[in-house]
Protein backbone atom coordinates (compact mmCIF):
# COMPACT_ATOMS: atom_id res chain seq x y z
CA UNK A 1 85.14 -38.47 -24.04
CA UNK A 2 88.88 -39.82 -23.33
CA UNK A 3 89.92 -36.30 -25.17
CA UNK A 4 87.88 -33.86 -23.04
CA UNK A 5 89.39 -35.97 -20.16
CA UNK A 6 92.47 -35.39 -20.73
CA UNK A 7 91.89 -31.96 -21.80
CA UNK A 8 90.28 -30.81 -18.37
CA UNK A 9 93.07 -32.92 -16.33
CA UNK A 10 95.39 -30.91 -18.25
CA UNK A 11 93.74 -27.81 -17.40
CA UNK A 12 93.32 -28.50 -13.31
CA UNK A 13 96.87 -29.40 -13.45
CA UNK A 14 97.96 -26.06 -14.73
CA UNK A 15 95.61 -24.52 -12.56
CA UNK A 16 96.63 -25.98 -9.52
CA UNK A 17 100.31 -25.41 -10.35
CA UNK A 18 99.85 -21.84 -10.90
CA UNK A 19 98.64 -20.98 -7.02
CA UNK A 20 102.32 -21.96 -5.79
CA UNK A 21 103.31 -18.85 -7.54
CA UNK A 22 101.98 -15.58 -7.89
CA UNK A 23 104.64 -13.17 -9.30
CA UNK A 24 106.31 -11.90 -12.36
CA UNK A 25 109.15 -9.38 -13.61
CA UNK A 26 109.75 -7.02 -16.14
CA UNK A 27 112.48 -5.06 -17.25
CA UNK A 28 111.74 -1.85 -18.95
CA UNK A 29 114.35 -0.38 -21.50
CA UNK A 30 113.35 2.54 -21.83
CA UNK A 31 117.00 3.93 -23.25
CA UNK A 32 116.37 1.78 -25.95
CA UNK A 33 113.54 2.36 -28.04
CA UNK A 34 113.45 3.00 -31.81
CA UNK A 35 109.84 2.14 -33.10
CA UNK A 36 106.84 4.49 -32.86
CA UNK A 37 103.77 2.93 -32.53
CA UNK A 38 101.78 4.13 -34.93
CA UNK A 39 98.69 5.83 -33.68
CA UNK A 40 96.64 3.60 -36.75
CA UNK A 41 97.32 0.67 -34.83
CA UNK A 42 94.13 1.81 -32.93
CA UNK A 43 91.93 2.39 -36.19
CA UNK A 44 88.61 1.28 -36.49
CA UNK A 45 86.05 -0.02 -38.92
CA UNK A 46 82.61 0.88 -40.18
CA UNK A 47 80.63 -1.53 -42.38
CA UNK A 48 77.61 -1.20 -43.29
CA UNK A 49 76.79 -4.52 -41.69
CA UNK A 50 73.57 -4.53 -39.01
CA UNK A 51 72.93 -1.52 -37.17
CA UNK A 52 76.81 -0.56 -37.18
CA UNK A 53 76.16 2.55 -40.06
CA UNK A 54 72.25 3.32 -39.47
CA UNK A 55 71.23 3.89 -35.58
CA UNK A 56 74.98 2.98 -34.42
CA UNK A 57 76.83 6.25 -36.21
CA UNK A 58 73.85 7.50 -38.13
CA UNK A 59 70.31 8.92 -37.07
CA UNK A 60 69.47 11.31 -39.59
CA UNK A 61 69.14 15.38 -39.43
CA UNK A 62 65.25 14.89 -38.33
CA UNK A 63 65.62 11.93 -35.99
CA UNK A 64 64.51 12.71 -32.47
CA UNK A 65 67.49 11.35 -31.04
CA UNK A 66 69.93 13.83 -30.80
CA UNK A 67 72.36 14.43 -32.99
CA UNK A 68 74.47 16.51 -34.74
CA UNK A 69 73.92 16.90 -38.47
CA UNK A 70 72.55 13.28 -38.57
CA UNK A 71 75.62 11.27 -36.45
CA UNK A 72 74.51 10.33 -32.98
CA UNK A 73 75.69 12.68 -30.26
CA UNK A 74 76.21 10.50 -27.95
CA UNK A 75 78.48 7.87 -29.90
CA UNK A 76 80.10 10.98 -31.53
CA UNK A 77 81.25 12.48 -28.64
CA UNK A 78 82.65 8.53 -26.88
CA UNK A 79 84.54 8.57 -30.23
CA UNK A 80 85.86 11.89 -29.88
CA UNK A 81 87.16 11.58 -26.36
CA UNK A 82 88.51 7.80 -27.76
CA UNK A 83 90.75 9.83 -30.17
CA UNK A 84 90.24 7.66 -33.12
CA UNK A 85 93.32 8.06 -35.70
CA UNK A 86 91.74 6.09 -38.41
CA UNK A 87 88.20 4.86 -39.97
CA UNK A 88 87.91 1.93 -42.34
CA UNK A 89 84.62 2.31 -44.45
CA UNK A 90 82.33 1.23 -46.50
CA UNK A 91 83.67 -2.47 -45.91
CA UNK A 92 84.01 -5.74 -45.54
CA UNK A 93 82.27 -7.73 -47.82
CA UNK A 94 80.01 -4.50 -48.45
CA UNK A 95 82.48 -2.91 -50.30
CA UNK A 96 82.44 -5.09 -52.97
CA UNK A 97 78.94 -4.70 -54.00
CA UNK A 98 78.63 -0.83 -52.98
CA UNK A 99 78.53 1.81 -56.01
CA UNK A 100 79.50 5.12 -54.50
CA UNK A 101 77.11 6.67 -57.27
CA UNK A 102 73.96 5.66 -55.31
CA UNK A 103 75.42 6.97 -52.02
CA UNK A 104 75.23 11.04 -52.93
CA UNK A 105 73.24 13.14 -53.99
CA UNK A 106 69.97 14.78 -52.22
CA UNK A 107 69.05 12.00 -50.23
CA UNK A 108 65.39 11.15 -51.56
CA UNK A 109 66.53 10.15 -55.18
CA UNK A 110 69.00 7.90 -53.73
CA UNK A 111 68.15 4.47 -54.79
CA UNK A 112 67.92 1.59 -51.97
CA UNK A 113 69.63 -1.87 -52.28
CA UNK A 114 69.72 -4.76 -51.13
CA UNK A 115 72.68 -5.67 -48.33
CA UNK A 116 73.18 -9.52 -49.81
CA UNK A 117 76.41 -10.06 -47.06
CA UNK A 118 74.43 -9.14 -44.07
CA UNK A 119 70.73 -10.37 -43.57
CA UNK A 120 69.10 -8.77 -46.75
CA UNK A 121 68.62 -5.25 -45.14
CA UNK A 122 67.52 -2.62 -47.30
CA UNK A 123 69.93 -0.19 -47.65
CA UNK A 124 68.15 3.74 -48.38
CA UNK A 125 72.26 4.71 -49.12
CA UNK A 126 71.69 8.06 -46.80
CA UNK A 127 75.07 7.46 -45.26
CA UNK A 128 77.42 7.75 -48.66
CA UNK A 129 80.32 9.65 -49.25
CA UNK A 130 79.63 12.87 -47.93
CA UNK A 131 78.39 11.45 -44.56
CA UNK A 132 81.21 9.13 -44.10
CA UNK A 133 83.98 11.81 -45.50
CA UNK A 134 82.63 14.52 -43.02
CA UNK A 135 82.14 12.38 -40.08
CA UNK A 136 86.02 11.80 -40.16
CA UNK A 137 86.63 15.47 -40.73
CA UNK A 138 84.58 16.05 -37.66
CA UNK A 139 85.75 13.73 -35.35
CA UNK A 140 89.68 14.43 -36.72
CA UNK A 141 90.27 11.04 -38.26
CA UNK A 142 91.83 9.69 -41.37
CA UNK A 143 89.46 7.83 -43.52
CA UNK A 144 90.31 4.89 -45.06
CA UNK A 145 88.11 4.09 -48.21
CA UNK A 146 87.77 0.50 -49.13
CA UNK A 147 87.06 0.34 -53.44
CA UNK A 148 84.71 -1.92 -54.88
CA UNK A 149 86.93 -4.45 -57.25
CA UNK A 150 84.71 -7.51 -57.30
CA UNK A 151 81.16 -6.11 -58.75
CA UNK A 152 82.75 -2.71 -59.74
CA UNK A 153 84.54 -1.04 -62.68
CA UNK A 154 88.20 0.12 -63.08
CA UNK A 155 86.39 3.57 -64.59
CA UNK A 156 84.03 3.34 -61.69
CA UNK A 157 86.75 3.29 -58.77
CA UNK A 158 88.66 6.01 -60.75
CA UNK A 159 85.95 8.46 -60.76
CA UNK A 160 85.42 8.04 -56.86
CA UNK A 161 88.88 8.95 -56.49
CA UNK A 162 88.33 11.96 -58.44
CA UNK A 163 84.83 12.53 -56.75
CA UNK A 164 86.56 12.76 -53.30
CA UNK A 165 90.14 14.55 -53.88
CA UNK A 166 90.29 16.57 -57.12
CA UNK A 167 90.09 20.07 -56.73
CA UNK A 168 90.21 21.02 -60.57
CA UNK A 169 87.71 22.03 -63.28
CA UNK A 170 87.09 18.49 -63.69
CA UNK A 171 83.76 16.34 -64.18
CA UNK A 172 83.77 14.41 -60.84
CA UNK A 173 84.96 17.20 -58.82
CA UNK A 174 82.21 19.99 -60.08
CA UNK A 175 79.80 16.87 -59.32
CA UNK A 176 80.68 16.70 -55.68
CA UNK A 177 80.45 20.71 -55.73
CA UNK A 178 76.84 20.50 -56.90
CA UNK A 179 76.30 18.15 -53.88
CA UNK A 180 77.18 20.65 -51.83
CA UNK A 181 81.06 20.44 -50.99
CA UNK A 182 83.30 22.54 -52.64
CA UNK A 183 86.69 21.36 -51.91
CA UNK A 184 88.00 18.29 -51.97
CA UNK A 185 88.78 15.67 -48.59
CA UNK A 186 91.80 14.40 -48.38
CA UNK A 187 91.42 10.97 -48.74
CA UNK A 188 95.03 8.69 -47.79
CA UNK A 189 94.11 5.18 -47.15
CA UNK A 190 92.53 3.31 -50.62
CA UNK A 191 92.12 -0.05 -50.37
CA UNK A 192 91.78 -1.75 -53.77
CA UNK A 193 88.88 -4.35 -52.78
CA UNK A 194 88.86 -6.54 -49.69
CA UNK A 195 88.92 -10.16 -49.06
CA UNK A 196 89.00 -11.15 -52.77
CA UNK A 197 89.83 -14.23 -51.87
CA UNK A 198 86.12 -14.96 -50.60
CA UNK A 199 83.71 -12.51 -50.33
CA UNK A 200 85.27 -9.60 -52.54
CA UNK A 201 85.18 -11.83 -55.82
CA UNK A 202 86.70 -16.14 -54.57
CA UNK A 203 89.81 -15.16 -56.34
CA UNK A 204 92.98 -16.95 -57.03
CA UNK A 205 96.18 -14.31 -55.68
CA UNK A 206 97.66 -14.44 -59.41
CA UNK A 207 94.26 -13.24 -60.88
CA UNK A 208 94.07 -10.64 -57.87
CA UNK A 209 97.52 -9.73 -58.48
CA UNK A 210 97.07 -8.18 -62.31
CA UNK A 211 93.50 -6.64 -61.39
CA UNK A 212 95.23 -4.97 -58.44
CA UNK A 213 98.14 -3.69 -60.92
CA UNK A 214 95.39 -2.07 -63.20
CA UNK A 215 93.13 -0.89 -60.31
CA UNK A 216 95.76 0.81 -58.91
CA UNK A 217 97.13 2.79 -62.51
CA UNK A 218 93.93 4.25 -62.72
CA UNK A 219 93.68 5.61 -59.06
CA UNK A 220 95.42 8.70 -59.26
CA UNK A 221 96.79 11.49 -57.14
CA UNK A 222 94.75 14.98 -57.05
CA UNK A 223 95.74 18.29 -56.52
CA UNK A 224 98.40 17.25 -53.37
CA UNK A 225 96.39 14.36 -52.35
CA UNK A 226 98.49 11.52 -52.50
CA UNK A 227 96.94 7.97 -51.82
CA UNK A 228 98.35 5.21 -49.66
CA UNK A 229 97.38 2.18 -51.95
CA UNK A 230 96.41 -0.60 -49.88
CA UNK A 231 95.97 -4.43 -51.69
CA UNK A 232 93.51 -7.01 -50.56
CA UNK A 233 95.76 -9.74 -48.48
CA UNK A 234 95.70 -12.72 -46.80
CA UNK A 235 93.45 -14.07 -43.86
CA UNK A 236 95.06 -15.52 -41.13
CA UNK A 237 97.02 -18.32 -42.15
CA UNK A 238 97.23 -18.06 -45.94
CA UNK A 239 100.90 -17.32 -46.34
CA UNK A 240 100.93 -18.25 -50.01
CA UNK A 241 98.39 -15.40 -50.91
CA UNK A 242 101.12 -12.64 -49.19
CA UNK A 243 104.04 -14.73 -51.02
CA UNK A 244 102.19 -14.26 -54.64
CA UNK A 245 101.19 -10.49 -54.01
CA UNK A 246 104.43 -9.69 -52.81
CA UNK A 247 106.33 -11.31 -55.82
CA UNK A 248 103.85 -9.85 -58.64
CA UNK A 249 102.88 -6.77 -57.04
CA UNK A 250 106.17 -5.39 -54.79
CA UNK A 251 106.15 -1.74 -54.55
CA UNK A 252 103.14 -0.75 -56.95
CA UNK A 253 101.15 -1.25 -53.51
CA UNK A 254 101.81 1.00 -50.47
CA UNK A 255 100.38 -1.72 -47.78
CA UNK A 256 98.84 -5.32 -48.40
CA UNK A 257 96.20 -5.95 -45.55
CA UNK A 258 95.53 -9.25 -43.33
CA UNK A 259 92.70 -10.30 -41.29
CA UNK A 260 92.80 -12.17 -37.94
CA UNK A 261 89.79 -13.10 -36.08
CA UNK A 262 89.61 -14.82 -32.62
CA UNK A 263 86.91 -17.45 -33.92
CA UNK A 264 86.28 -20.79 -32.77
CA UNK A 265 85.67 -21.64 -36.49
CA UNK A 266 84.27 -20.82 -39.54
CA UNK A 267 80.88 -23.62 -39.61
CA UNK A 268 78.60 -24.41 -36.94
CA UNK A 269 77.99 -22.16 -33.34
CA UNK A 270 81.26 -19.74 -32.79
CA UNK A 271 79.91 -19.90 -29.30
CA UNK A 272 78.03 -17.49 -26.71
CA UNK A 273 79.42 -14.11 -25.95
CA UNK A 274 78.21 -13.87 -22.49
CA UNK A 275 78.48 -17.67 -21.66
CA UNK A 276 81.66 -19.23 -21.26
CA UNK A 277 83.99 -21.24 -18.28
CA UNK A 278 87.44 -20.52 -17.73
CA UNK A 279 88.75 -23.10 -20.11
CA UNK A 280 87.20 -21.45 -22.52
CA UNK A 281 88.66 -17.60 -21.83
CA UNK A 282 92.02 -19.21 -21.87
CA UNK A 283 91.24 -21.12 -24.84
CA UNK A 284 90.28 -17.66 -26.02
CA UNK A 285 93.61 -15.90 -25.00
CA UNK A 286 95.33 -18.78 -26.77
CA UNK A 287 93.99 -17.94 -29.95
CA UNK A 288 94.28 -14.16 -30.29
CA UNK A 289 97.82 -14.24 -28.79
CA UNK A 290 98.35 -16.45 -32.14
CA UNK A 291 98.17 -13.48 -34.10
CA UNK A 292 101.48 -13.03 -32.71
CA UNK A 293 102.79 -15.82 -34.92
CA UNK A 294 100.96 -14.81 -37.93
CA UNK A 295 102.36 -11.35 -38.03
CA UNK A 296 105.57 -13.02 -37.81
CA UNK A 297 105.01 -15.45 -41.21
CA UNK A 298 104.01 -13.37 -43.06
CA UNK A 299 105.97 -10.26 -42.47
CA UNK A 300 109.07 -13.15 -42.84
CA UNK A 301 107.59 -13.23 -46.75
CA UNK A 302 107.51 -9.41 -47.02
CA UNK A 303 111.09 -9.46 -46.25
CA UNK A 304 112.11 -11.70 -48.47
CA UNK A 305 110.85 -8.94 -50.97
CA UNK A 306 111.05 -5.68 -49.18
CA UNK A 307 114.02 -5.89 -46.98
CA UNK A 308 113.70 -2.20 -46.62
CA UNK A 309 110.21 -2.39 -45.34
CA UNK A 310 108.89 -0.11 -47.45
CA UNK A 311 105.33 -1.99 -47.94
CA UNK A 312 103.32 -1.93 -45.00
CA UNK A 313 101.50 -4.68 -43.69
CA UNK A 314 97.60 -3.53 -42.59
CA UNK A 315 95.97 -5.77 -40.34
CA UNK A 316 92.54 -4.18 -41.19
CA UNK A 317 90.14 -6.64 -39.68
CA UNK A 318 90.65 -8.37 -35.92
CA UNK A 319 88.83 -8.97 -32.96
CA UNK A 320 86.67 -11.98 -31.27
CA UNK A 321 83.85 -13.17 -33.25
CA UNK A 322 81.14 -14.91 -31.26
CA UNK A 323 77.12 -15.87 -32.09
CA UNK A 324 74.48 -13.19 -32.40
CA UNK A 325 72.64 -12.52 -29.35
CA UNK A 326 69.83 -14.53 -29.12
CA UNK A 327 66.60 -12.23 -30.36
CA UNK A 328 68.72 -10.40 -32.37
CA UNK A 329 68.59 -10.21 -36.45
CA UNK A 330 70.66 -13.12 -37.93
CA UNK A 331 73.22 -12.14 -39.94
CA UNK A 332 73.34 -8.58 -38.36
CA UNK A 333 76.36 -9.78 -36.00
CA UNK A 334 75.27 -7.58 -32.85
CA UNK A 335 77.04 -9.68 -29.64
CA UNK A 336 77.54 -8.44 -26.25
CA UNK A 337 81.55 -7.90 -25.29
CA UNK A 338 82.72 -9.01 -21.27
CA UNK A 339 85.47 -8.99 -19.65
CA UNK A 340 87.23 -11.63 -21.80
CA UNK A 341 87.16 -9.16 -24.79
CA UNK A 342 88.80 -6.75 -23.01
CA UNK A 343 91.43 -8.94 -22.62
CA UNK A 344 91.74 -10.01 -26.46
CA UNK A 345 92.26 -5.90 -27.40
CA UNK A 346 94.84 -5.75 -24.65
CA UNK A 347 96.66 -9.27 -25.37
CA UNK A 348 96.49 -8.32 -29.07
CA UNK A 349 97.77 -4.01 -28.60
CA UNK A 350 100.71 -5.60 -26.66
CA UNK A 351 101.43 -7.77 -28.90
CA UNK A 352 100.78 -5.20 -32.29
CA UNK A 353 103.32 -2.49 -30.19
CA UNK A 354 106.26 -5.05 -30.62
CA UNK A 355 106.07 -5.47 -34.83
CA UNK A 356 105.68 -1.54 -35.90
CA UNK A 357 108.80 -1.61 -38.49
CA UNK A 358 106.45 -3.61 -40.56
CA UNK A 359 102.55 -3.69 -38.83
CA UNK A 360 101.28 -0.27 -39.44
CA UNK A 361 97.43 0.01 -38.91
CA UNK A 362 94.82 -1.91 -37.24
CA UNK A 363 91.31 -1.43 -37.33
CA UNK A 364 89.16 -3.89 -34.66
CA UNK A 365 86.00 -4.88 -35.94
CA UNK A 366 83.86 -2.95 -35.69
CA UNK A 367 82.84 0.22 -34.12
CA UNK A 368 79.37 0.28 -33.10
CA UNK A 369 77.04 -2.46 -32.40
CA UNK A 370 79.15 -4.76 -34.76
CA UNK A 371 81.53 -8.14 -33.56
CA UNK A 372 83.97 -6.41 -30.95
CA UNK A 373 82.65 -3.13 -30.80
CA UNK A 374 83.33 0.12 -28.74
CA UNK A 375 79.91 1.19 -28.44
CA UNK A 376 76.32 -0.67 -28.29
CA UNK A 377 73.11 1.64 -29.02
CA UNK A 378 69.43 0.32 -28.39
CA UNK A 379 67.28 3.23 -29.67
CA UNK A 380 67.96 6.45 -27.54
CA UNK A 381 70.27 4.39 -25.36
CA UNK A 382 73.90 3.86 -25.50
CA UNK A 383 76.51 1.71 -23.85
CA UNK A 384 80.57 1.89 -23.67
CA UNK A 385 81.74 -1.86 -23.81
CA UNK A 386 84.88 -2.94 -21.88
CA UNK A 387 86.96 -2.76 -24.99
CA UNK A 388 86.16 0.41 -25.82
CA UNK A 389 87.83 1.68 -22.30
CA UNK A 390 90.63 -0.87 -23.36
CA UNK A 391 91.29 1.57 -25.92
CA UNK A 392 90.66 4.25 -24.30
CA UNK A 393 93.39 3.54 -21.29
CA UNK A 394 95.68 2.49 -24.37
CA UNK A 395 95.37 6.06 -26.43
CA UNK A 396 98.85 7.10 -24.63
CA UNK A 397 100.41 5.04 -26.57
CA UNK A 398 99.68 6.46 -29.87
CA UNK A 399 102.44 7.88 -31.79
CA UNK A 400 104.84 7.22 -28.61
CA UNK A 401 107.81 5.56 -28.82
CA UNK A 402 108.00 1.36 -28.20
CA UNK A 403 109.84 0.57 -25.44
CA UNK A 404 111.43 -3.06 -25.79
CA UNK A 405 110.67 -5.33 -22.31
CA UNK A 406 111.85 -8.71 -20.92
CA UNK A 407 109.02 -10.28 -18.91
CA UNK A 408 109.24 -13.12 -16.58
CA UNK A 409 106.32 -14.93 -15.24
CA UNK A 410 104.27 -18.53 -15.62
CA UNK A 411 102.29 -19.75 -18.11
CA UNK A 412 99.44 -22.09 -18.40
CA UNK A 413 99.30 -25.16 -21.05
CA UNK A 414 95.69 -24.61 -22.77
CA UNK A 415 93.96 -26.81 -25.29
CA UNK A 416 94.87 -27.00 -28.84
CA UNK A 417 98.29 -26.91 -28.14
CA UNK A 418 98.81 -23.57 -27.20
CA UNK A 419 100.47 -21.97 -24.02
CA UNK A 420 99.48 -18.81 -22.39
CA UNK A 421 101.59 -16.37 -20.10
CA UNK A 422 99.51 -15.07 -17.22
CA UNK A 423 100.86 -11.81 -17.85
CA UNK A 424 101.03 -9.01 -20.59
CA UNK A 425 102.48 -5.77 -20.55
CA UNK A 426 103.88 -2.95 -22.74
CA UNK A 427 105.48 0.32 -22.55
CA UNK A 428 105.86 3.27 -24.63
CA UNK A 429 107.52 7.08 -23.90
CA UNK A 430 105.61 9.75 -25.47
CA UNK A 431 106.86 13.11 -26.83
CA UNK A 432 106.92 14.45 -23.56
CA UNK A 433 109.42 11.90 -22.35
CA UNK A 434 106.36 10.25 -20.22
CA UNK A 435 106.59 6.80 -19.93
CA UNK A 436 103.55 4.60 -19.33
CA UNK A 437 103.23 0.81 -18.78
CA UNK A 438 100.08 -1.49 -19.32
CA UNK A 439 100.09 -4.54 -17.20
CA UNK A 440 97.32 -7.32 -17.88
CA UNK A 441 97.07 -9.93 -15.43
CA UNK A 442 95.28 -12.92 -17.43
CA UNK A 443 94.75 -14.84 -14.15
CA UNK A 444 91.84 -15.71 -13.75
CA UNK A 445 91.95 -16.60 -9.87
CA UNK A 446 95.04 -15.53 -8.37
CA UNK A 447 96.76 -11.98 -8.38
CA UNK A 448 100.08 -10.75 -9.24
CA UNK A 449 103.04 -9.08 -7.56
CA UNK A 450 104.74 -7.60 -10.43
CA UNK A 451 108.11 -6.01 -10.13
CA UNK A 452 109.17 -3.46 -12.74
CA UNK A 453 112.75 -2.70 -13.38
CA UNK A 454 112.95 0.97 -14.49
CA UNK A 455 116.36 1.05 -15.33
CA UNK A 456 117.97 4.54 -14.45
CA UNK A 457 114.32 6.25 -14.88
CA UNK A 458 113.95 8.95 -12.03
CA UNK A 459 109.97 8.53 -12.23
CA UNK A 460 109.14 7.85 -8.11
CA UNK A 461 105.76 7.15 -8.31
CA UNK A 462 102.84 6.48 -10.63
CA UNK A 463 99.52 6.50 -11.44
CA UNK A 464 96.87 4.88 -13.40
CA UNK A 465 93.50 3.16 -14.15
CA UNK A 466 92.41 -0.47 -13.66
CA UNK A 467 89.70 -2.64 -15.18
CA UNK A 468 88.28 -5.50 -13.92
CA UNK A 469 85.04 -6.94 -12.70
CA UNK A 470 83.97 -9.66 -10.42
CA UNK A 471 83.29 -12.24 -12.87
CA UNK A 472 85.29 -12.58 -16.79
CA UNK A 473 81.56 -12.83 -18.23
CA UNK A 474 80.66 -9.28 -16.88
CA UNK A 475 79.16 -6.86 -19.40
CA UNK A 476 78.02 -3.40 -19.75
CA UNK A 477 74.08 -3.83 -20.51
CA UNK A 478 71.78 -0.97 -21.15
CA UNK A 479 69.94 -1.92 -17.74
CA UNK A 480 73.25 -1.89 -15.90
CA UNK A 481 76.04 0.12 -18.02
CA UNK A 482 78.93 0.54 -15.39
CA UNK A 483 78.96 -3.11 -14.55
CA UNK A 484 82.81 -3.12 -16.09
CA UNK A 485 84.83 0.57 -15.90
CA UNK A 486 88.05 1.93 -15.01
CA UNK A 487 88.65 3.01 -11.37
CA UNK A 488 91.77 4.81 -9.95
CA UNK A 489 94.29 2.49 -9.34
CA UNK A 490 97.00 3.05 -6.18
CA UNK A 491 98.28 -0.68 -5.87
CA UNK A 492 101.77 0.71 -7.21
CA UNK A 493 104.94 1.55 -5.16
CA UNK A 494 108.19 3.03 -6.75
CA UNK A 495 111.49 3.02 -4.64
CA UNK A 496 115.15 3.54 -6.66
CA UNK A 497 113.94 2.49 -9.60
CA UNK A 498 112.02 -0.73 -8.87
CA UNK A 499 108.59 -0.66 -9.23
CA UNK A 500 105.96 -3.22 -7.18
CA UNK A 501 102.12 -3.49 -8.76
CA UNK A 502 99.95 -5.52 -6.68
CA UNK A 503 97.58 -6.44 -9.65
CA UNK A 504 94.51 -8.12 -8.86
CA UNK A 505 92.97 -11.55 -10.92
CA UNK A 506 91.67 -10.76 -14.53
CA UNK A 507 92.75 -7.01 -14.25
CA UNK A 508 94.06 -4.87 -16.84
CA UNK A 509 96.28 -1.69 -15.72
CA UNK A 510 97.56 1.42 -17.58
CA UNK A 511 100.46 3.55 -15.40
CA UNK A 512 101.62 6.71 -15.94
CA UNK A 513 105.07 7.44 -14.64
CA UNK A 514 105.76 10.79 -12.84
């Protein structure tokens, strides 16, 4: 009791300090930016996990909701006008018990199995590797294959490669012709396993280290197609598992991956989705703004090994991780996303912009209907979640270049140690010479009067799109989907190169300069 005492006196204290001031600054260099930002950093992931795969992308040729060729047309087209650069599939945890073998084929002799990581589903395997392959085709994405290393074969893994991205006389290849495509996909991202540490086979990193070295011989390059070999890494905090891959593995890998959830924990109630107080979103934007330190650790231990930064490191898995929905399927991981998670994907972009020489993909989990998801489908109906219009109001900063910024402004003293600026921002110029700035004001309560420095920019005024909502538990439901969108947003004044933004509480704001 004494502890949750002092906690909330701790917490009204900050509170109360913070409504004596209500402004911040931020200096924009925009003459001095090196770093692209990657447009990966806004890839997603597909697992066949709950009703992500099979009613989320996937309905089927003969389903009566629409769709084209089998994918949903509705989700189809939200992830077409998202502009998704990259798709992570078939896992997660899935990966490591999926045989690509009983994914093709005509689709009534494929053989169902049972999904042991996610509730026991039945699996009928009519989404394999055509599906997946020519979904990414479709919507213009790269697809990023994750290999089965802890219940598959070296042989087995090889022949996939050769399935998707030979284009010779060769077994594998005229096997994927007699299922119907005759040239080969080009195929980049391989990852060799995931989480081998738990799920993917409870692995020691030395033991992971020598299967990833003979994994990888045997994946080879087809025809032009050469693949970006990505190793299983670390989650969150395990710096020795990135220390042991680096030192026994080095450049045989292209990019080592990392995973970084905003959980409460791993036993026991993660908490509601929908039901939280205050302390608890700041709480909240304590922990995913800790990412910020983990990139740093362990890209510290790449260095020491790659001080040309030739491996990338692939934060493949991220996002908030909350209970199931009560009524829902246990194990199936469908929660509702508010406000508060539209702040995590902003809090965490900004912070992902500023460590591109070494971060280069991310891929939120996951994409439909899964964790932190763009999209939520309930039979013929669909809903956009406030993240997913996070990322959409963030797609001008793919591929643009990272503007470095000094920002001024308070900060609040949360529990579990952790301290939390009230504001985030981040700019980028694209290959137009456009510059555009996202502001997030984490305030709960109070707004912001932000001024911008713009240097010697000649922009005079600017434009842009705000999200926000009354309350930080606001969703999008299928009753009520529009409860949390972007509006136009006008609360912006430029004059000689100083910009003023009048940003409301708990708003997030992307600007366009002109």
């Amino acid at each position: 009791m004494k502890a949750k005492l002092l906690a909330s006196t701790v917490f009204l204290a900050a509170s109360v300090s913070l409504s004596a001031q209500k402004s911040a600054t931020i200096t924009v260099h925009a003459d001095q930016g090196k770093e692209i930002i990657p447009k990966e950093i806004y890839g997603q992931f597909a697992e066949h996990l709950g009703s992500c795969i099979y009613g989320g992308l996937w309905v089927g040729e003969n389903s009566d909701i629409p769709n084209i060729k089998g994918y949903r047309t509705d989700v189809f087209n939200a992830l077409k006008d998202l502009s998704v650069p990259v798709l992570r599939w078939p896992g997660g945890c899935f990966a490591d018990e999926y045989h690509w073998m009983d994914g093709i084929g005509p689709k009534e002799n494929r053989p169902k199995m049972v999904n042991n990581n996610w509730g026991g589903t039945i699996e009928d395997n009519s989404f394999g590797t055509h599906e997946f392959l020519n979904l990414c085709e479709m919507l213009g994405c790269e697809p990023y294959v994750s290999g089965n290393v802890g219940s598959g074969t070296v042989e087995e893994l090889a022949k996939w490669v050769e399935y998707m991205t030979s284009d010779g006389d060769s077994p594998m290849a005229n096997l994927r012709r007699k299922n119907g495509r005759d040239k080969a996909w080009k195929v980049k991202y391989l990852g060799v396993g995931n989480e081998s540490w738990g799920c993917g086979g409870s692995m020691r990193p030395e033991y992971y280290a020598d299967l990833y070295r003979r994994y990888s011989t045997y994946c080879r390059n087809y025809d032009g197609n050469r693949l970006f070999k990505i190793a299983s890494g670390a989650s969150d905090y395990d710096y020795n598992w990135t220390d042991v891959l680096m030192n026994r593995v080095g450049h045989r890998m292209e990019g080592l991956s990392l995973h970084y959830y905003t959980v409460t924990g791993w036993s026991g109630s993660k908490t509601s989705a929908t039901q939280f107080n205050k302390d608890d979103y700041y709480w909240t934007m304590g922990k995913c703004l800790e990412v910020e330190d983990v990139l740093k650790k362990h890209c510290a231990i790449m260095d020491k090994y790659d001080k040309d930064k030739k491996i990338a490191l692939l934060l493949d898995e991220w996002g908030t991780w909350w209970d199931e929905e009560p009524g829902t399927i246990r194990g199936h991981l469908y929660q509702q996303n508010t406000l508060r998670d539209a702040f995590v994907a902003s809090l965490s972009l900004d912070v992902f912009h500023k460590y591109t020489d070494r971060l280069k993909m991310a891929n939120i989990a996951q994409i439909v209907n899964v964790l932190q998801s763009m999209i939520l489908t309930k039979d013929k109906e669909m809903v956009l979640t406030p993240t997913y219009y996070v990322f959409k109001m963030y797609k001008v900063h793919q591929d643009a270049t990272y503007l470095p910024i000094e920002l001024n402004c308070e900060k609040m003293n949360v529990r579990d140690n952790r301290t939390v600026p009230m504001v985030s921002a981040t700019a980028s110029k694209d290959k137009n010479g456009v510059i555009h700035i996202s502001l997030s004001n984490v305030n709960a309560d109070e707004a912001q009067e932000i001024t911008v420095n713009l240097g010697d920019t000649k922009s005079k005024k600017a434009v842009g799109e705000i999200l926000t909502s009354a309350k930080l538990t606001d969703y999008n439901s299928f009753e009520n989907p529009d409860i949390v969108k972007p509006a136009p947003f006008k609360e912006v004044k430029i004059n000689k190169g100083t910009m003023k933004v009048k940003l409301p509480a708990k708003s997030i704001v992307t600007l366009e300069l002109q």
